[in-house]
Protein backbone atom coordinates (compact mmCIF):
# COMPACT_ATOMS: atom_id res chain seq x y z
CA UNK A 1 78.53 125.74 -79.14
CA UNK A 2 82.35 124.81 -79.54
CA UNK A 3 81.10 121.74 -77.34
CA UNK A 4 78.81 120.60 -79.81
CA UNK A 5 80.70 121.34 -82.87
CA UNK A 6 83.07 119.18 -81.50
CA UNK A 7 80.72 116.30 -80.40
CA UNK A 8 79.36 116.10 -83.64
CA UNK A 9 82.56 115.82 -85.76
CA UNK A 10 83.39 112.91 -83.19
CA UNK A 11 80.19 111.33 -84.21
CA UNK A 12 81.06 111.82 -87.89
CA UNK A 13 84.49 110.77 -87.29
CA UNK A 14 83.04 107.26 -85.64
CA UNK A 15 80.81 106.55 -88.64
CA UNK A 16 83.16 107.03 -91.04
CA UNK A 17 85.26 104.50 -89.53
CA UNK A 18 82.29 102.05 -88.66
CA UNK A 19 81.37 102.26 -92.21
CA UNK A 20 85.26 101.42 -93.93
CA UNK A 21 85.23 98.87 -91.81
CA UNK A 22 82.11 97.44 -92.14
CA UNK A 23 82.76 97.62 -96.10
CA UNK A 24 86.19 96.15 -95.77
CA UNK A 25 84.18 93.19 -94.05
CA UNK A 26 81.74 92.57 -96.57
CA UNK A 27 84.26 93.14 -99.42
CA UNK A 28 85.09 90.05 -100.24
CA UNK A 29 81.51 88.90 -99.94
CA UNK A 30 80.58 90.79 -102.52
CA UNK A 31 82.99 90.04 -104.87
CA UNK A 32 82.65 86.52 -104.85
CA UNK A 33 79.04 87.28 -105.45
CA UNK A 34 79.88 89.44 -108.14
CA UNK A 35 81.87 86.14 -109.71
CA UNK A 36 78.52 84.75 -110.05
CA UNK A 37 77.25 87.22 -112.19
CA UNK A 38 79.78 87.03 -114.37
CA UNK A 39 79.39 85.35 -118.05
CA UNK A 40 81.70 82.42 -118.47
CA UNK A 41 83.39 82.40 -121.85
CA UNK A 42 81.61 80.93 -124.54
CA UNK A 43 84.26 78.86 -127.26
CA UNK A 44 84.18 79.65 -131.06
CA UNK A 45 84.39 76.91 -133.28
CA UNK A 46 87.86 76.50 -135.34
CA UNK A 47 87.67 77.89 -138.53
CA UNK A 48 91.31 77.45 -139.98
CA UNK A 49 92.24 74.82 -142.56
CA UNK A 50 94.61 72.98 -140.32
CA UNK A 51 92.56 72.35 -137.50
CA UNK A 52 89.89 71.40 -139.97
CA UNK A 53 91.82 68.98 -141.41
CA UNK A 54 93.30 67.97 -138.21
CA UNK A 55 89.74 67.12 -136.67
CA UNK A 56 88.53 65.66 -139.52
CA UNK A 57 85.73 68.38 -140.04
CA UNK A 58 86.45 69.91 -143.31
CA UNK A 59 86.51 69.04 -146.27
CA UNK A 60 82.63 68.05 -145.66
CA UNK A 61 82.98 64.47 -147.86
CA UNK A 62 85.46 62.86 -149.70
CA UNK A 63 85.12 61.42 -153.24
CA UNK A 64 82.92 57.70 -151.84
CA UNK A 65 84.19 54.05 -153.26
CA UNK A 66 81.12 51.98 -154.31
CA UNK A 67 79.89 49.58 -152.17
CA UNK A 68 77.28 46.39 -151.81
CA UNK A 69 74.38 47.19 -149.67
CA UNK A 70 73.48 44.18 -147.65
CA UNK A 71 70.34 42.26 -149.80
CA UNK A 72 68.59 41.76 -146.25
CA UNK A 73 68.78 45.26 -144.98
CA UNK A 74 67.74 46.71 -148.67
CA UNK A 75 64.81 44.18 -148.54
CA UNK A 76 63.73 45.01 -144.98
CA UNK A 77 63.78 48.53 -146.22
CA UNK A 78 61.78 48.32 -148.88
CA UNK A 79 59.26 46.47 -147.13
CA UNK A 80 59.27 49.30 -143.97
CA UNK A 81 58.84 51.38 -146.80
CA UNK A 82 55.87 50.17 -148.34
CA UNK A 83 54.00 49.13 -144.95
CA UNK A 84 54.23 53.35 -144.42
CA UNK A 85 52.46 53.47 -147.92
CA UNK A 86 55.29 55.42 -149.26
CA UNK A 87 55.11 55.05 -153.03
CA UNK A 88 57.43 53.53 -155.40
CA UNK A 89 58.98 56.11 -156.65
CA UNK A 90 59.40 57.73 -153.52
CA UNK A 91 61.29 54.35 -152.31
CA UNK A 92 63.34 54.89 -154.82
CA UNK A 93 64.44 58.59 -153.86
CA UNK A 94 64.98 57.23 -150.55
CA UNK A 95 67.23 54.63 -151.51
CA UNK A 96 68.91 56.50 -153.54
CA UNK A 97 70.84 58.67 -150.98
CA UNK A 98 72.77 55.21 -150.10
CA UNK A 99 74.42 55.40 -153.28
CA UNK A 100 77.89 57.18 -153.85
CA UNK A 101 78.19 60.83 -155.30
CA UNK A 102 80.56 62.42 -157.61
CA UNK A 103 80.21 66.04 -155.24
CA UNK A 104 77.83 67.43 -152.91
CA UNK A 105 74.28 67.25 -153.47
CA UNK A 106 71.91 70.89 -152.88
CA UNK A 107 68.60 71.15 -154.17
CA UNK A 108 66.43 73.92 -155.90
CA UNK A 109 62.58 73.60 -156.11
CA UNK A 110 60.90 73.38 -159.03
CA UNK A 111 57.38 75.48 -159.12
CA UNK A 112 56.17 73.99 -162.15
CA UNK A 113 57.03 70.56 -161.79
CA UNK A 114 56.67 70.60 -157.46
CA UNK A 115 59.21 69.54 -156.77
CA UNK A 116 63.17 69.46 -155.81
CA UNK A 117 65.74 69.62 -158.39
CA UNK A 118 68.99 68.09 -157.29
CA UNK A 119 72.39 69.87 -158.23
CA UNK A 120 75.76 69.16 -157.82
CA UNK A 121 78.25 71.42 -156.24
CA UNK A 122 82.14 71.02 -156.62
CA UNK A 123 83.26 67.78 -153.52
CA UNK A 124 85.85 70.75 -152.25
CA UNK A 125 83.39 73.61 -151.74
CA UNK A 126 83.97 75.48 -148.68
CA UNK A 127 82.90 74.57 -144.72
CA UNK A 128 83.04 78.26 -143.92
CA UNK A 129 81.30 81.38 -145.31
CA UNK A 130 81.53 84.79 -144.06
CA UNK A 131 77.83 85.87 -144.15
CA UNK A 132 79.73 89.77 -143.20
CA UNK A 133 78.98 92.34 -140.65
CA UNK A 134 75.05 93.00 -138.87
CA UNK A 135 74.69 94.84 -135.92
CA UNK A 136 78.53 95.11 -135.04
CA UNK A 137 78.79 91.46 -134.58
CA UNK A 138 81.69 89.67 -137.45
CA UNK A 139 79.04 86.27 -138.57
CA UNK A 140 79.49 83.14 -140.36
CA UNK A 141 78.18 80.23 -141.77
CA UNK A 142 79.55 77.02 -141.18
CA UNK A 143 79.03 73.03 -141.80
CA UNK A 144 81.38 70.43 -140.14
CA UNK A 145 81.44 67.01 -141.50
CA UNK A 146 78.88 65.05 -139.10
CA UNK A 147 78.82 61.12 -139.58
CA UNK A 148 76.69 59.39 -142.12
CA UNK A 149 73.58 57.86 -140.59
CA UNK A 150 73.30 55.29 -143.58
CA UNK A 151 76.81 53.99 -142.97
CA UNK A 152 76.22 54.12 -139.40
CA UNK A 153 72.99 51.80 -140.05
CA UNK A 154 75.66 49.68 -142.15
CA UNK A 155 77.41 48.40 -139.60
CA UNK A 156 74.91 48.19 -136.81
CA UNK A 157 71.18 47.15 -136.36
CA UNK A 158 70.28 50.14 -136.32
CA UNK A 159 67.80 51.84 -138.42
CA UNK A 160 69.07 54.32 -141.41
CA UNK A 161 65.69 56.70 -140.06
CA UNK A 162 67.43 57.86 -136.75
CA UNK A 163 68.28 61.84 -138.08
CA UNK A 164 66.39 62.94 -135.11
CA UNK A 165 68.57 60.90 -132.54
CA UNK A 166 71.72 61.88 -134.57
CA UNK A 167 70.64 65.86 -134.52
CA UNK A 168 69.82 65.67 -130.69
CA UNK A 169 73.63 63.74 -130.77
CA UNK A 170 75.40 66.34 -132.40
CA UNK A 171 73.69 68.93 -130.48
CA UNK A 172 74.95 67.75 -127.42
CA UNK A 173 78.41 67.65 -128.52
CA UNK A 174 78.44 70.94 -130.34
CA UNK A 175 76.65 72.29 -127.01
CA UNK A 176 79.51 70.84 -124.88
CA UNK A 177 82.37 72.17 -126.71
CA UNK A 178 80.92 75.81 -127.09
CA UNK A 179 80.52 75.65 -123.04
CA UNK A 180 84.12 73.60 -122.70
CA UNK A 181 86.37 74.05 -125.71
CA UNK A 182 86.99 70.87 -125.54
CA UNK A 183 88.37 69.73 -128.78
CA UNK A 184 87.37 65.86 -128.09
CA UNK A 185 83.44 67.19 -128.39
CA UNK A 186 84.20 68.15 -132.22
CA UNK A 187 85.83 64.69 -132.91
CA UNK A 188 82.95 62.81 -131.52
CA UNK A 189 80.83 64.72 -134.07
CA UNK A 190 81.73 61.67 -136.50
CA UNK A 191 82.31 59.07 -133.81
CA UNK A 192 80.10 56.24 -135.26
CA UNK A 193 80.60 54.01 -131.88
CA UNK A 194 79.71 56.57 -129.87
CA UNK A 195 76.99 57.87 -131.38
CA UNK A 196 75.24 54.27 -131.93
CA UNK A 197 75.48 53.91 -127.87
CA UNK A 198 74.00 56.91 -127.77
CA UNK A 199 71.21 56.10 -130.05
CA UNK A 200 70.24 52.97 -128.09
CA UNK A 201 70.38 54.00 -124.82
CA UNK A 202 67.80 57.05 -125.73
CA UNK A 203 65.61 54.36 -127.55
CA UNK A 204 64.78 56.65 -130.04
CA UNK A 205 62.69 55.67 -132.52
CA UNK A 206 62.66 56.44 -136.70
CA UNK A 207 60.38 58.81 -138.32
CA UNK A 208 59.27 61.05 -135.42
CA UNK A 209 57.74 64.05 -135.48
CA UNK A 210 58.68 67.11 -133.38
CA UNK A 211 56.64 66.68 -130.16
CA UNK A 212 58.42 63.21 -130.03
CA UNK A 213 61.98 64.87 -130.23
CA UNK A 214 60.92 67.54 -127.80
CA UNK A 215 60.36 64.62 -125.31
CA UNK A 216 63.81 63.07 -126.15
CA UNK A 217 65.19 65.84 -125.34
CA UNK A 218 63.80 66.06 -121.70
CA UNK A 219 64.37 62.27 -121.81
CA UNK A 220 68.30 63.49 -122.13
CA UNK A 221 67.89 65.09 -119.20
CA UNK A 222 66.20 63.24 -116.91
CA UNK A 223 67.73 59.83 -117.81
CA UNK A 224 70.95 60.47 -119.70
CA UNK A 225 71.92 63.22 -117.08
CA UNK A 226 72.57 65.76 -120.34
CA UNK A 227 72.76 68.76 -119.93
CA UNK A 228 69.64 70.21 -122.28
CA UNK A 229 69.64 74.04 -121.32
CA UNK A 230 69.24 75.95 -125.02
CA UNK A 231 68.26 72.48 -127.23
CA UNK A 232 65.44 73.10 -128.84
CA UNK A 233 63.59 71.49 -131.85
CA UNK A 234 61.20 73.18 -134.25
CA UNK A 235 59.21 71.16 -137.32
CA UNK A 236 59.64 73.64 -139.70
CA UNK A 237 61.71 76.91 -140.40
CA UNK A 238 58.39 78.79 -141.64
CA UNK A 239 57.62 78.88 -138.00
CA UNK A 240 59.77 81.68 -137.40
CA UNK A 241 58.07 83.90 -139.24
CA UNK A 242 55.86 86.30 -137.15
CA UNK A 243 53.70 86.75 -140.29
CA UNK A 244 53.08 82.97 -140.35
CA UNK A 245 49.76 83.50 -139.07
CA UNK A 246 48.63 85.31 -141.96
CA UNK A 247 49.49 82.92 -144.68
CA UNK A 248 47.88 80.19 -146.52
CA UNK A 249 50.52 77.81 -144.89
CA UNK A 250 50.08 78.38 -141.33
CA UNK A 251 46.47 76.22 -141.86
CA UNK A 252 49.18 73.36 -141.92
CA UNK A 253 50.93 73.88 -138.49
CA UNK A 254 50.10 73.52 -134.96
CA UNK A 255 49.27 77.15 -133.61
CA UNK A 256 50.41 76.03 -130.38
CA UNK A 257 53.82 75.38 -131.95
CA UNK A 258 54.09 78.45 -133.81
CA UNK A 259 53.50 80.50 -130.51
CA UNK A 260 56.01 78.44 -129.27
CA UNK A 261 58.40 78.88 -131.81
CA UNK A 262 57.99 82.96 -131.40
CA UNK A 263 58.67 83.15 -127.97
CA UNK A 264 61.96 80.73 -128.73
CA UNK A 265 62.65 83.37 -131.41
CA UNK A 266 62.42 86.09 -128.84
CA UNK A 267 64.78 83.88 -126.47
CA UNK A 268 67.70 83.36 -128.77
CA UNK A 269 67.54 87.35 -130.25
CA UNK A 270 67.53 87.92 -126.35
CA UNK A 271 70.66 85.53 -126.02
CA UNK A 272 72.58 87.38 -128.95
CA UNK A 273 72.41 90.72 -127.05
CA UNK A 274 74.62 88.92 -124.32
CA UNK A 275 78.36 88.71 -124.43
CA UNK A 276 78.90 84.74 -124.45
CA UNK A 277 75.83 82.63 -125.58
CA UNK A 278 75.29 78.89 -127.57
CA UNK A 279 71.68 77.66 -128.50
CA UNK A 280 70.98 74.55 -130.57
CA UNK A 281 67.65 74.28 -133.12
CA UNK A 282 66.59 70.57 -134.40
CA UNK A 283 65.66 71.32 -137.42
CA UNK A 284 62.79 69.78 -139.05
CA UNK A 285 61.04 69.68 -142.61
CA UNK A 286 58.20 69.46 -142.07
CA UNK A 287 57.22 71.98 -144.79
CA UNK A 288 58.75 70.49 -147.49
CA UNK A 289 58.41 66.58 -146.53
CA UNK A 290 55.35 64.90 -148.35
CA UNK A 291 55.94 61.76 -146.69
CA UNK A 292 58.82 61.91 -143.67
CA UNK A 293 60.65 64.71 -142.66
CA UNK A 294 64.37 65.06 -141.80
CA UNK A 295 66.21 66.38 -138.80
CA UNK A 296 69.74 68.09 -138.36
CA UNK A 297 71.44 70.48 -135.46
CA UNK A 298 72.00 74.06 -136.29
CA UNK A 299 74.22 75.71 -133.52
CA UNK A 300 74.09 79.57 -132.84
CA UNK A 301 77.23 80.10 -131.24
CA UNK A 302 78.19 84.00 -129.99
CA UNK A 303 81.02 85.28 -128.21
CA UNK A 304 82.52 88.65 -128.16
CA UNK A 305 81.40 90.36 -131.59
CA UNK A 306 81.92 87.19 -133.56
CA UNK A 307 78.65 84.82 -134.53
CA UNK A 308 78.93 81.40 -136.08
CA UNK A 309 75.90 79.62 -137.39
CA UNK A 310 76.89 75.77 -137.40
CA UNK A 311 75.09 73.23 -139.73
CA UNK A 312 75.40 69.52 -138.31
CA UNK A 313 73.25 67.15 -140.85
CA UNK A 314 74.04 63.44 -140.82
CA UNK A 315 72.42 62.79 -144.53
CA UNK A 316 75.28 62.10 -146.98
CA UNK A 317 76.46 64.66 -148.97
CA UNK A 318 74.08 66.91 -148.54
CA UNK A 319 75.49 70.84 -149.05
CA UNK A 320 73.95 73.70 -147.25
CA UNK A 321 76.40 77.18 -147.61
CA UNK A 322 75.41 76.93 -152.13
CA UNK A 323 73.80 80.34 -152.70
CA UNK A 324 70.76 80.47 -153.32
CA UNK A 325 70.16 76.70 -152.98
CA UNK A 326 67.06 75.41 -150.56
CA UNK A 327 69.15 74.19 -148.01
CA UNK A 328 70.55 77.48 -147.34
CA UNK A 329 67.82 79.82 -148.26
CA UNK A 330 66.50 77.78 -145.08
CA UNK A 331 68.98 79.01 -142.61
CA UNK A 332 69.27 82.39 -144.32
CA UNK A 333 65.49 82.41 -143.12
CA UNK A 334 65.97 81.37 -139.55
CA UNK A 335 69.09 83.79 -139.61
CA UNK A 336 67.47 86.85 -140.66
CA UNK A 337 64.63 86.27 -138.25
CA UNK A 338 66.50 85.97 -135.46
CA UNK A 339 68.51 88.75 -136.19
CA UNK A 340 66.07 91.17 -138.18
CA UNK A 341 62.49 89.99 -136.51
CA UNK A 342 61.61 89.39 -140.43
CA UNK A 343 63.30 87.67 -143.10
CA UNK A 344 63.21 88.81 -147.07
CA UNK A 345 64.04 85.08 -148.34
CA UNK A 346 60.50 83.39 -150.39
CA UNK A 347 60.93 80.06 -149.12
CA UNK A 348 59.51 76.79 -151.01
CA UNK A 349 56.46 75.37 -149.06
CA UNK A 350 56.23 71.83 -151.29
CA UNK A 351 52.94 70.74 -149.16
CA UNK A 352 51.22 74.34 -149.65
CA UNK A 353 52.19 74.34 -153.22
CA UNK A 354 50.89 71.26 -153.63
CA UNK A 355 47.10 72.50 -151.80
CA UNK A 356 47.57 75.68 -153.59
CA UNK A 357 47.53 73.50 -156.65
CA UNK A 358 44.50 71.62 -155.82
CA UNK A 359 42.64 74.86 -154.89
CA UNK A 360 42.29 74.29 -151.16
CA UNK A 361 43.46 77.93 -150.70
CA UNK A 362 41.15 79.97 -153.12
């Protein structure tokens, strides 16, 4: 008995020591394993007023000098213009955002009339608002100064129309610093040279709609070499509404789209749960447009307990932190939907008004 007692705390003895051993062996196996796992550190934007004004981001736009508009380029414009049928009027509003600004333009929509009423805010308003506490996590809402694509088209060939290639642009470099926090990826933000190579080598063309810009981006990837992981574009910001289906509107959007659109929803409130995470939208118009629509970058940028929703639009002077303006009941929307799953804000729907008028809906 005293025999096998002792036989068996040998046994155990031997084990023991097999298994330390084994486990110091493997130790540092599994820790550099374990380094794979972990989340590498997402950068928040800067948010004080000397590194704004250091990088050139804030304030958003200066008080503009008047300037000639080159009589060729106006009249090739107009004539693009009317070959797309666009009306006279509508020419007009076009050409009008070429034109200096006393202030920053935001826009309220006008039931009645159907249509957008343009207001000025003050030309110092603020790049940064503190949209407060949800969910433990500290949020704002930010917009950097982005280049202008009409001065852009100014002093190249290249067409005024290009918001989609400037949003997929600015995406990239808003992407890059969030993974980097390298500053040089903010400056570019307003780098006309650098954004006009980037332009041409994509090919990108003007007035696109979203499937096209979904294909730019994978053309980013595959022959730019950019890294596209969490760029995504979307035609409209109704689309985020899970209760799309059941509205008059939706008979004016892709269903395939929508679908899409909910299961990016799902992704990026998914992403927010994480530690470190960045996500660009290319945000279209689609809903509001009645002849082209316009694109701009909206980052989603989370690390830590601290959110920051960036605004990157290349049309000039164009303000979207004014409460209770369009422009930002529009990220409000896409905000609260991410965040919430449902969003309280009524947003303007200028096409379905417009059928709603007409009695296409009753």
């Amino acid at each position: 008995m005293k025999k096998m007692i002792r036989d068996v705390l040998i046994v155990s003895a031997i084990l023991v020591m097999t298994v330390s051993l084994f486990g110091m062996y493997l130790a540092p196996g599994w820790k550099a394993r374990g380094r794979l796992f972990v989340e590498k550190p997402i950068h928040l934007v800067p948010t004080d007023e000397q590194s704004l004004n250091e990088l050139d981001l804030c304030p958003l736009f200066v008080e503009q000098q008047e300037f000639a508009i080159d009589p060729e380029l106006l009249a090739e414009m107009k004539n693009d213009f009317r070959a797309e049928g666009i009306s006279p009027d509508d020419i007009e509003k076009q050409l009008a955002a070429l034109r200096p600004v006393q202030g920053l333009k935001y826009h309220m929509f006008n039931e009645e009339r159907l249509e957008f009423e343009e207001k000025i805010a003050p030309i110092d308003s603020p790049c940064v608002v503190s949209l407060g506490i949800f969910n433990a996590w500290n949020r704002s809402l930010i917009q950097f100064k982005s280049l202008d694509q009409f001065e852009l088209s100014q002093k190249t060939s290249l067409s005024p129309a290009l918001c989609a290639g400037h949003a997929l642009n600015n995406a990239r470099f808003i992407k890059s610093y969030a993974k980097t926090g390298e500053i040089k990826y903010l400056i570019y933000l307003h780098d006309l040279e650098r954004s006009g190579n980037f332009l041409l080598d994509l090919g990108m063309n003007d007035w696109v709609n979203v499937e096209i810009v979904k294909k730019n981006i994978e053309k980013m990837k595959e022959h730019l070499a950019i890294d596209v992981l969490n760029i995504s574009a979307v035609s409209c910001v109704s689309l985020f509404d899970s209760n799309f289906i059941k509205k008059p509107g939706f008979a004016l959007v892709n269903p395939d789209e929508f679908n899409y659109v909910q299961e990016l929803k799902q992704r990026i409130m998914n992403g927010l749960r994480r530690q470190n995470y960045v996500h660009v939208l290319i945000v279209g118009n689609e809903e509001f447009a009645q002849e082209h629509g316009h694109y701009f970058a909206f980052a989603i940028i989370k690390s830590g307990n601290t959110v920051q929703y960036v605004v990157l639009d290349t049309m000039p002077n164009v303000y979207h932190l004014q409460e209770g303006s369009h422009e930002k009941d529009r990220l409000m929307f896409i905000i609260q939907n991410i965040e919430q799953g449902e969003s309280d804000i009524r947003l303007a729907n200028i096409r379905e008004a417009i059928l709603r008028q007409r009695g296409a809906f009753n």
